[in-house]
PDB file of N, CA and C in Angstrom:
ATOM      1  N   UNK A   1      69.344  34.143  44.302  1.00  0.00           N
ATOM      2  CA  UNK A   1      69.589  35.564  44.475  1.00  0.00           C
ATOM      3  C   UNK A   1      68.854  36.047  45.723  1.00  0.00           C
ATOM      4  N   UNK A   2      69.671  36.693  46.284  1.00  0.00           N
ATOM      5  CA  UNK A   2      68.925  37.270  47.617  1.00  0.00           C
ATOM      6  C   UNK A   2      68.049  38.807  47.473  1.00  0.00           C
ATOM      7  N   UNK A   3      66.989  38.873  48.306  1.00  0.00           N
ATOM      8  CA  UNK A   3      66.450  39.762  48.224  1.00  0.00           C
ATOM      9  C   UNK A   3      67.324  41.061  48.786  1.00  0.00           C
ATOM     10  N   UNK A   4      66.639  42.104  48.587  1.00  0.00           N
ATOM     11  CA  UNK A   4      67.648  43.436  49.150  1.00  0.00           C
ATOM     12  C   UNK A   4      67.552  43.862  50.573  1.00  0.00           C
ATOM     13  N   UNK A   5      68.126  44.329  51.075  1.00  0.00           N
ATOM     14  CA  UNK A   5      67.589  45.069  52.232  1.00  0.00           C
ATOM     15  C   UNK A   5      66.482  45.866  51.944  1.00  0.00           C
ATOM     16  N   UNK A   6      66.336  46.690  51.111  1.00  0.00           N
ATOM     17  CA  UNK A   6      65.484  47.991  51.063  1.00  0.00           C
ATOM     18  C   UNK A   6      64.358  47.013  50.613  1.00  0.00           C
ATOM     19  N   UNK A   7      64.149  46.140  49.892  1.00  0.00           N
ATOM     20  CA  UNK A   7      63.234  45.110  49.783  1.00  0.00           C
ATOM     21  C   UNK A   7      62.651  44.246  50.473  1.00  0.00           C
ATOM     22  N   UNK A   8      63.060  43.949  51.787  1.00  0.00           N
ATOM     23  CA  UNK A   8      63.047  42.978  52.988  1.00  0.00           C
ATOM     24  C   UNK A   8      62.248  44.319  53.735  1.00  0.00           C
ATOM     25  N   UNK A   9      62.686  45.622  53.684  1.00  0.00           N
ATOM     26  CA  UNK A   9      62.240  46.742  54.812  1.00  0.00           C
ATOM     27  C   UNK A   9      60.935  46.656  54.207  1.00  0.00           C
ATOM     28  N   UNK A  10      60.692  46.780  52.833  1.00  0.00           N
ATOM     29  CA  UNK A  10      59.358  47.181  52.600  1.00  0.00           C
ATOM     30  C   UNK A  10      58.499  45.829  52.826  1.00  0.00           C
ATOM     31  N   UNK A  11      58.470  44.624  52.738  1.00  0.00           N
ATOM     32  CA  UNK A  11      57.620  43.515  53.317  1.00  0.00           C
ATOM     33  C   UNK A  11      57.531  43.586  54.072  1.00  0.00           C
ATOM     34  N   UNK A  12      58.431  43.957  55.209  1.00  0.00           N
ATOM     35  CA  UNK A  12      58.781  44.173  56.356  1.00  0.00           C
ATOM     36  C   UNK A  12      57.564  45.035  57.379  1.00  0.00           C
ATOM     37  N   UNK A  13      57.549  45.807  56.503  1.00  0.00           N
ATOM     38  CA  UNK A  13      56.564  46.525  56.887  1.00  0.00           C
ATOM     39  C   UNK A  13      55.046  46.764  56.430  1.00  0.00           C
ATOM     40  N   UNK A  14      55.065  45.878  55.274  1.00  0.00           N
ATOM     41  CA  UNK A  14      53.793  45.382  55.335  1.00  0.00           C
ATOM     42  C   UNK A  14      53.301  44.288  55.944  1.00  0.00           C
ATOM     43  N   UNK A  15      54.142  43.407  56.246  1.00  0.00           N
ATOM     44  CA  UNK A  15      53.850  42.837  57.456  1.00  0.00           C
ATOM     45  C   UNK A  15      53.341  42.621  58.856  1.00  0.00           C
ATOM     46  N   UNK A  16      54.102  44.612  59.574  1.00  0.00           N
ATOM     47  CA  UNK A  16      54.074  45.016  60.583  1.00  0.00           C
ATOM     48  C   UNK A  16      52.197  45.258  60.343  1.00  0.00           C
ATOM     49  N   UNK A  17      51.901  45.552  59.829  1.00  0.00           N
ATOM     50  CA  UNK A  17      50.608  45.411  59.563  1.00  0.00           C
ATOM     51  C   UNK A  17      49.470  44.785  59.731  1.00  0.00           C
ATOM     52  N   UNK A  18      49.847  43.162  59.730  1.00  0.00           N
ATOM     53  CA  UNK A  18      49.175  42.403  60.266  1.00  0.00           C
ATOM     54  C   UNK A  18      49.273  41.802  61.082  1.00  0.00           C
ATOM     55  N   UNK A  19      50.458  41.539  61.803  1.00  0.00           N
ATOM     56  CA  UNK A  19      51.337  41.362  62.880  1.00  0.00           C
ATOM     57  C   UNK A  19      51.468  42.240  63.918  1.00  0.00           C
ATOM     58  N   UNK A  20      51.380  41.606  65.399  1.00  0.00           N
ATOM     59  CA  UNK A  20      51.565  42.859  66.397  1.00  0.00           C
ATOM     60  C   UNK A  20      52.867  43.303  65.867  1.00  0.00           C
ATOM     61  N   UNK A  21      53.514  44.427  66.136  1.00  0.00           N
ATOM     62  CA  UNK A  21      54.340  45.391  66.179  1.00  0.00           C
ATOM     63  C   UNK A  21      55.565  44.791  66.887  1.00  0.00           C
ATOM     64  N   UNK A  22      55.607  44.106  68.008  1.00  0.00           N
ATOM     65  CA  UNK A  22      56.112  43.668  68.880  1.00  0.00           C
ATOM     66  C   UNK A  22      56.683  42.220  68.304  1.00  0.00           C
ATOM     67  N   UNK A  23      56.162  41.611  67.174  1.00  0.00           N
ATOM     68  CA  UNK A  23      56.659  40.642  67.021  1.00  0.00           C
ATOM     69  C   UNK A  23      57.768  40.603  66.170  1.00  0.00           C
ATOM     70  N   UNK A  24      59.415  40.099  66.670  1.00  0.00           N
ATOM     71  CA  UNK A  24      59.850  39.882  65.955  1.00  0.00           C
ATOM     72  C   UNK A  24      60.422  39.230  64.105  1.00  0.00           C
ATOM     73  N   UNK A  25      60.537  40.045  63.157  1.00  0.00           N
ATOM     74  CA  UNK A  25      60.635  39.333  61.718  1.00  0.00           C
ATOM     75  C   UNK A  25      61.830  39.012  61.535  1.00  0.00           C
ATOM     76  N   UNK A  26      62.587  38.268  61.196  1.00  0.00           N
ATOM     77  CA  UNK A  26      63.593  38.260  60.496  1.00  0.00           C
ATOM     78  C   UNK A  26      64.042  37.777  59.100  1.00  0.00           C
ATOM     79  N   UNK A  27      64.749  38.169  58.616  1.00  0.00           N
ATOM     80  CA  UNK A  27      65.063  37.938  57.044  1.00  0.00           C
ATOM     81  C   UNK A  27      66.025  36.433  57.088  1.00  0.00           C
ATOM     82  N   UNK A  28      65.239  35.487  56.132  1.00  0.00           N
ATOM     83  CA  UNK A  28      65.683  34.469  56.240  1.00  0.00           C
ATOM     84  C   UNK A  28      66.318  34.293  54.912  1.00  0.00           C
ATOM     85  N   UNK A  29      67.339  34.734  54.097  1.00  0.00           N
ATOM     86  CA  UNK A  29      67.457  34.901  52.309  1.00  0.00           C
ATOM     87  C   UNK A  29      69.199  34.535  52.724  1.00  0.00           C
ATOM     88  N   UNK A  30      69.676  34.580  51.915  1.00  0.00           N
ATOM     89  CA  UNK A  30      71.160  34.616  51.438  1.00  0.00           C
ATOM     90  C   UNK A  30      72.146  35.740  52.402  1.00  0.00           C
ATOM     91  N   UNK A  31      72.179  35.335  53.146  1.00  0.00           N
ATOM     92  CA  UNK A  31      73.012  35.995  54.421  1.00  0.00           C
ATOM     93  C   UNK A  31      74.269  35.947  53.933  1.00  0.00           C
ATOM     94  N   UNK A  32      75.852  36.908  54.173  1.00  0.00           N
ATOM     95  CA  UNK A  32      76.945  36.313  53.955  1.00  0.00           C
ATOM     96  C   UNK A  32      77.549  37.217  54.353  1.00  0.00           C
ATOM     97  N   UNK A  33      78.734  36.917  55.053  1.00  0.00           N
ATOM     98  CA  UNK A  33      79.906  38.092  55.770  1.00  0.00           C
ATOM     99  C   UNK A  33      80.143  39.261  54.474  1.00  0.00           C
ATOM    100  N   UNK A  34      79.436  39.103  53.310  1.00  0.00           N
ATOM    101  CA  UNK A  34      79.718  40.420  52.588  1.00  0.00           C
ATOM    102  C   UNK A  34      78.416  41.132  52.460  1.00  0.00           C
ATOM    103  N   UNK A  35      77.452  40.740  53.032  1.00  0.00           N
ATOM    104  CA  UNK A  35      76.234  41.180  52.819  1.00  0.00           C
ATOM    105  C   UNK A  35      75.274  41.790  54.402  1.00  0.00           C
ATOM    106  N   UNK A  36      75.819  40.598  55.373  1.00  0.00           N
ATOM    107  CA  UNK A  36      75.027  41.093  56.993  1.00  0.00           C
ATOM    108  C   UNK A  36      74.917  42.762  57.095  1.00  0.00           C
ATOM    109  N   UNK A  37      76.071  43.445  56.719  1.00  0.00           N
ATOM    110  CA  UNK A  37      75.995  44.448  57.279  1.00  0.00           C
ATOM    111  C   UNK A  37      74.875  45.444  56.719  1.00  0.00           C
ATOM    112  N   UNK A  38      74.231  45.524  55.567  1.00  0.00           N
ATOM    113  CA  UNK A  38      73.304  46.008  54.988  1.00  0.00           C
ATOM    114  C   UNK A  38      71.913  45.834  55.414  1.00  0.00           C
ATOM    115  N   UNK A  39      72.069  44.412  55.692  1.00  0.00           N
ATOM    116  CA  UNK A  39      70.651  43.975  56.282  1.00  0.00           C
ATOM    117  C   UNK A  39      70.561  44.327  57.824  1.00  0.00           C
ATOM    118  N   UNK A  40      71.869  44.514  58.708  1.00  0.00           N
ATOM    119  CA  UNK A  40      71.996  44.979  59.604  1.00  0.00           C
ATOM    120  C   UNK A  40      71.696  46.162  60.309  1.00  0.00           C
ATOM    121  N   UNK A  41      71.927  46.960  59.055  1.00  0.00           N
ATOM    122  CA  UNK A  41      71.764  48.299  59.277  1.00  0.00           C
ATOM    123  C   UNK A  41      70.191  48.893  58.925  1.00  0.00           C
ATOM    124  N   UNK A  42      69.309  47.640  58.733  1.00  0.00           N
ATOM    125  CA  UNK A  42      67.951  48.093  58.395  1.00  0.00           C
ATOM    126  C   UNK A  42      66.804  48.225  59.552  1.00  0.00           C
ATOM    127  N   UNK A  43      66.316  49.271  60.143  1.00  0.00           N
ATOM    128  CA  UNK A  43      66.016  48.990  61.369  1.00  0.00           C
ATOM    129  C   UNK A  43      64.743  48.508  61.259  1.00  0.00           C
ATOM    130  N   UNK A  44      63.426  47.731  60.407  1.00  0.00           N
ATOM    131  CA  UNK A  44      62.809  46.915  60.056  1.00  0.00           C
ATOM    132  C   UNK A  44      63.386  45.461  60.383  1.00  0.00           C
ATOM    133  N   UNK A  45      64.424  45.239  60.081  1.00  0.00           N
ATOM    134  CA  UNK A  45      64.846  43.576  60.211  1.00  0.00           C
ATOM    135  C   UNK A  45      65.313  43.248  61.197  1.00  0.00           C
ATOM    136  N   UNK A  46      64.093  42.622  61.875  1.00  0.00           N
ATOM    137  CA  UNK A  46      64.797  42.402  63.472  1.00  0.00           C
ATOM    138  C   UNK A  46      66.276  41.345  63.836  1.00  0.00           C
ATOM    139  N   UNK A  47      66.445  40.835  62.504  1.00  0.00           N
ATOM    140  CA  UNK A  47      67.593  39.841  62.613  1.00  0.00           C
ATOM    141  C   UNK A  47      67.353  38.754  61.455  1.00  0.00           C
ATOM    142  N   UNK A  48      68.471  37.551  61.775  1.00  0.00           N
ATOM    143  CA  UNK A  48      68.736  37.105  60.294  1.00  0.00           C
ATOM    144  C   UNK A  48      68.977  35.559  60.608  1.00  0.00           C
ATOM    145  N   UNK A  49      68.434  35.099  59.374  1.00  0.00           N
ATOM    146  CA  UNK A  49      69.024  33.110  59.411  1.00  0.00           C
ATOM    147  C   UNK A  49      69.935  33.155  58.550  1.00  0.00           C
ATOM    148  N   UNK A  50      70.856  32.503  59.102  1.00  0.00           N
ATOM    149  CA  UNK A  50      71.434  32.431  58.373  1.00  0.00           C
ATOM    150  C   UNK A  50      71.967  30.776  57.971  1.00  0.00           C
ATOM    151  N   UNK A  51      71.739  30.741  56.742  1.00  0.00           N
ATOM    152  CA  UNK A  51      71.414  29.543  55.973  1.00  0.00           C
ATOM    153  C   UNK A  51      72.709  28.914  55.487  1.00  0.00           C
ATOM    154  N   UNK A  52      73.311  28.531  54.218  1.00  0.00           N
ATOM    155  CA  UNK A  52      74.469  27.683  53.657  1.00  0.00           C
ATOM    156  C   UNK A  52      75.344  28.796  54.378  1.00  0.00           C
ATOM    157  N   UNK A  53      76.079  30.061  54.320  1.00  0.00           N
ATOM    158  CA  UNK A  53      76.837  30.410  54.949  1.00  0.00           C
ATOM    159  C   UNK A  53      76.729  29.805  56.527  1.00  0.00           C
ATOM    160  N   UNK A  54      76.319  29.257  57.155  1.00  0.00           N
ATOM    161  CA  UNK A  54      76.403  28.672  58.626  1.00  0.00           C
ATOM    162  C   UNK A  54      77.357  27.250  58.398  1.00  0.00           C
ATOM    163  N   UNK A  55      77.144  26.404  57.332  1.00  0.00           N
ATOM    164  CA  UNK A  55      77.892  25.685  57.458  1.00  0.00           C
ATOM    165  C   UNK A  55      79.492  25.735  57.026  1.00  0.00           C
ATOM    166  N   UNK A  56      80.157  27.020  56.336  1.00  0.00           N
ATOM    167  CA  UNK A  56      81.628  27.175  56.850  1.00  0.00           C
ATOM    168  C   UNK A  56      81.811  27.967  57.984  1.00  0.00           C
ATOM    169  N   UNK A  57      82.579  27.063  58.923  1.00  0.00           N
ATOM    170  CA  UNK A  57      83.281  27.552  60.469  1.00  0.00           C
ATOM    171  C   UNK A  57      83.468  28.829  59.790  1.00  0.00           C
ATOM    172  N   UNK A  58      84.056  29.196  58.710  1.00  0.00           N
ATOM    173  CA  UNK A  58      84.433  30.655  58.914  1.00  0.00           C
ATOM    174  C   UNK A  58      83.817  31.751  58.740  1.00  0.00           C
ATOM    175  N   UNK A  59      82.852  31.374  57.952  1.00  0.00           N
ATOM    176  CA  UNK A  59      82.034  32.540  57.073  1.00  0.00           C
ATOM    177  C   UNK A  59      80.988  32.734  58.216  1.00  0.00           C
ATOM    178  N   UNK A  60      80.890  31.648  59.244  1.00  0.00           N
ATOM    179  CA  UNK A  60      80.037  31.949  60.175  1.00  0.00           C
ATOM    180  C   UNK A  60      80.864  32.471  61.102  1.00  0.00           C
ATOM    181  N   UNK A  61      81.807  32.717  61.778  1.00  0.00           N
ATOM    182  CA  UNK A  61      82.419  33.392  62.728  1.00  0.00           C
ATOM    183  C   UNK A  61      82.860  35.228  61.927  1.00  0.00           C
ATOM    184  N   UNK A  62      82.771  34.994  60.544  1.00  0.00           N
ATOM    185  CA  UNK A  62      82.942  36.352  59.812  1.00  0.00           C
ATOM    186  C   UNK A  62      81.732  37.100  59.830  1.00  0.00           C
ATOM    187  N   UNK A  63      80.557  36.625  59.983  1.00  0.00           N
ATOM    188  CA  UNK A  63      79.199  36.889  60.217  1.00  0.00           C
ATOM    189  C   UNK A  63      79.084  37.564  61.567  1.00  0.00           C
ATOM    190  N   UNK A  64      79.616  36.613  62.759  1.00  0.00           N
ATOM    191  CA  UNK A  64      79.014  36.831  64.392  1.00  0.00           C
ATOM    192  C   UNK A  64      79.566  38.024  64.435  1.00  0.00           C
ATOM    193  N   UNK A  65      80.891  38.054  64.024  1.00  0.00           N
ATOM    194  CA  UNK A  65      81.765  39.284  64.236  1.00  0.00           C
ATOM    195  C   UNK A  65      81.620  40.476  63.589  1.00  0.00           C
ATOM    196  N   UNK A  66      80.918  40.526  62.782  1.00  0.00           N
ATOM    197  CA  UNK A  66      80.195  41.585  61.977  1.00  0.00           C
ATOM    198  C   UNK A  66      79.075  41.987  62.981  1.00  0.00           C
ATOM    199  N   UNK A  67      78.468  41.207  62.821  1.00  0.00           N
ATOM    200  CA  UNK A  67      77.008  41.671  63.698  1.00  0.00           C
ATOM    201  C   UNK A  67      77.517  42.426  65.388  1.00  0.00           C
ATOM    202  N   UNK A  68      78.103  41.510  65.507  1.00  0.00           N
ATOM    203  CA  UNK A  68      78.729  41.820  67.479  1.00  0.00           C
ATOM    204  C   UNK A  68      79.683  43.532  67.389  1.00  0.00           C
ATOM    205  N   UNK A  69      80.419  44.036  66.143  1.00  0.00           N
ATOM    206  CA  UNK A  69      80.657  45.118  66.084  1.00  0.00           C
ATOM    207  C   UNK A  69      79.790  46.102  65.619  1.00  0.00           C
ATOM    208  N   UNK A  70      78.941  45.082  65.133  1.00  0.00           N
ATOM    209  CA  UNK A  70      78.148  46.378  64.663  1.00  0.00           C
ATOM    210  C   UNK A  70      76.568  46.668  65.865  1.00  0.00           C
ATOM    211  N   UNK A  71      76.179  46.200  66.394  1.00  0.00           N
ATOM    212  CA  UNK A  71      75.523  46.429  67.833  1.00  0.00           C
ATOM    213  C   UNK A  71      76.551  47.008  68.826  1.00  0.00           C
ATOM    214  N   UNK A  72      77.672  46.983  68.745  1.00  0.00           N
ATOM    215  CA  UNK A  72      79.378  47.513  69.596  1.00  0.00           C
ATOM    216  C   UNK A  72      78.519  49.222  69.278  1.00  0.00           C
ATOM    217  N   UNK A  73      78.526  49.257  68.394  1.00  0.00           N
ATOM    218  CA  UNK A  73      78.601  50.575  67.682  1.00  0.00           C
ATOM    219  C   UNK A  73      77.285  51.644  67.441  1.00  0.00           C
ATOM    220  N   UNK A  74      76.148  50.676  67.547  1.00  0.00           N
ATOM    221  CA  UNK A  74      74.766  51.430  67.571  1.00  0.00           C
ATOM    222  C   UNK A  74      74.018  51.397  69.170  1.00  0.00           C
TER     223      UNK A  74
END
């Protein structure tokens, strides 16, 4: 089970805490073309691994293309 976005923001930021500010975090959990966009939209999560979804060609090109419209757009 993957953690939440709103759950990733708050480590996230307890993190920022002990960590310069400047250093990139990213959420390394259960990524998936039905889920990026949530974690996307968290401005705590500097970005994402993405794990078993990387190995279908598709679910990973359903991913890039999520992300690439959605930076299109912010």
């Amino acid at each position: 089970m993957s953690a939440t976005p709103e759950y990733c923001a708050k480590v996230i930021t307890s993190l920022r805490e002990i960590v310069s500010a400047e250093t990139p975090i990213i959420y390394g959990g259960d990524v998936n073309a039905g889920n990026i966009y949530s974690y996307m939209q968290r401005p705590e999560i500097d970005g994402v691994l993405i794990g078993r979804s990387s190995l279908k060609a598709s679910e990973f090109v359903k991913i890039c293309r999520i992300v690439a419209e959605y930076k299109r757009i912010i």
